[in-house]
Protein backbone atom coordinates (compact mmCIF):
# COMPACT_ATOMS: atom_id res chain seq x y z
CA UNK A 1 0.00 0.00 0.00
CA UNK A 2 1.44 3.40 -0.93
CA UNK A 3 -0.26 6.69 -0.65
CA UNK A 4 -0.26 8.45 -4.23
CA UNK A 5 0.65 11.91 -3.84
CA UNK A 6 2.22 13.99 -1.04
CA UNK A 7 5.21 13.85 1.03
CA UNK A 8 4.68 9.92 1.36
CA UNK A 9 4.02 9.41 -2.19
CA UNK A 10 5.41 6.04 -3.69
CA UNK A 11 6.96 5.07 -0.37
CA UNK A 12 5.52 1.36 0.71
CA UNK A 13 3.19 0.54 3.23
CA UNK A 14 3.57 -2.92 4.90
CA UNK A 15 -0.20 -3.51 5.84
CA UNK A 16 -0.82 -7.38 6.16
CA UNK A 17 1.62 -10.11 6.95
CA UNK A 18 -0.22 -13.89 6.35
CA UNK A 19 0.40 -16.52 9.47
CA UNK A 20 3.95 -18.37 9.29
CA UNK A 21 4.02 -20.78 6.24
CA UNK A 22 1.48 -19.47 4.30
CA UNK A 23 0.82 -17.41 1.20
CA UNK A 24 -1.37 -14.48 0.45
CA UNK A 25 -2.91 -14.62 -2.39
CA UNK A 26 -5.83 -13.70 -4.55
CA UNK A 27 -6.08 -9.65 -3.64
CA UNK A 28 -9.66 -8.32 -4.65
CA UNK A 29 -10.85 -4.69 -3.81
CA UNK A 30 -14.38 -4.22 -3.43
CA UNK A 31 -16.16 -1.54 -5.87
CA UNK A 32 -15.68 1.33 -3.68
CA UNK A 33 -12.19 0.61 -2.79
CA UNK A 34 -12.52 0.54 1.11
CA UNK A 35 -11.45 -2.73 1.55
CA UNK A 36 -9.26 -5.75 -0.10
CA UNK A 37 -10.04 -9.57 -0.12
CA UNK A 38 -7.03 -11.71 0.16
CA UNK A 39 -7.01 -15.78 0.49
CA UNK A 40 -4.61 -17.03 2.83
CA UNK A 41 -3.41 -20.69 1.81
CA UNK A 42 -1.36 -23.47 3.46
CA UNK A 43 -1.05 -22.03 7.11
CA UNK A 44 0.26 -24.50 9.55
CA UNK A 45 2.36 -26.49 7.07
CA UNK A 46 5.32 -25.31 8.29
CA UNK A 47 7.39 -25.91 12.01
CA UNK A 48 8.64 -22.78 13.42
CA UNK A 49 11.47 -24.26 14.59
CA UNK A 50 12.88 -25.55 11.71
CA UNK A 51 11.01 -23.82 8.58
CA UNK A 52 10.58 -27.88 7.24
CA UNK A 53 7.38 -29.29 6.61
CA UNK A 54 4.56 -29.84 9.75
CA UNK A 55 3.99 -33.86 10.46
CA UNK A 56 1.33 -33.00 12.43
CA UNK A 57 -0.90 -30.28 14.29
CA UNK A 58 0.90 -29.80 17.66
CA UNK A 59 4.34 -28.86 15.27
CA UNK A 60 2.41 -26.87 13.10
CA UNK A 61 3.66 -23.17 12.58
CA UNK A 62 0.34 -21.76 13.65
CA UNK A 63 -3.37 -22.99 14.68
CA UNK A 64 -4.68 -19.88 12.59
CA UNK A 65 -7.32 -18.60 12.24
CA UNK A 66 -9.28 -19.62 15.10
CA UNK A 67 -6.07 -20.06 18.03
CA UNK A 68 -7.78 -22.76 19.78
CA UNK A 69 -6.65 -25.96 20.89
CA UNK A 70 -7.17 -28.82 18.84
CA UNK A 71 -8.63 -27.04 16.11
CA UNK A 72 -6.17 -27.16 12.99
CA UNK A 73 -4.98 -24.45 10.63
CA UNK A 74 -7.20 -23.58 7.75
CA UNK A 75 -7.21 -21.74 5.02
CA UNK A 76 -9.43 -18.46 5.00
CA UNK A 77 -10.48 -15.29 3.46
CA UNK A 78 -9.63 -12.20 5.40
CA UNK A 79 -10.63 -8.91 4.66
CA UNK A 80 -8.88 -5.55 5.46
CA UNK A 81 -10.53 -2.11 5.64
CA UNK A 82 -8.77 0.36 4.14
């Protein structure tokens, strides 16, 4: 995200990092423009510790989106208001 004119013009923005692992993807803005769709994909598959490939949910890099026990990462849409 960069503003377009001013002082800040051009300069980037970082307004979203996806969970650990995973990939944004997908970015849609609605008509108006005051907020973006993005799909998050494949959180969880990846240990923290290591950056190599979860065998299972308790090494998983994250329990996004939901941060509950025993409930797995998932994939999801999120959107952001602009």
């Amino acid at each position: 995200m960069m503003d377009t004119e001013g002082p800040g013009g051009a300069l980037p923005k970082l307004f979203y990092i996806a969970p650990v692992g995973s990939e944004a993807c997908s970015p849609t803005f609605t008509a108006d423009g005051s907020s973006v769709f993005l799909s998050v994909q494949h959180p969880g598959e990846l240990r923290m510790a290591d950056n190599e490939d979860a065998t299972s949910m308790e090494d998983a890099g994250t329990d996004w989106p939901d941060f509950k026990p025993g409930m797995p990462a998932r994939p999801s849409l999120e959107r952001i208001r602009i």
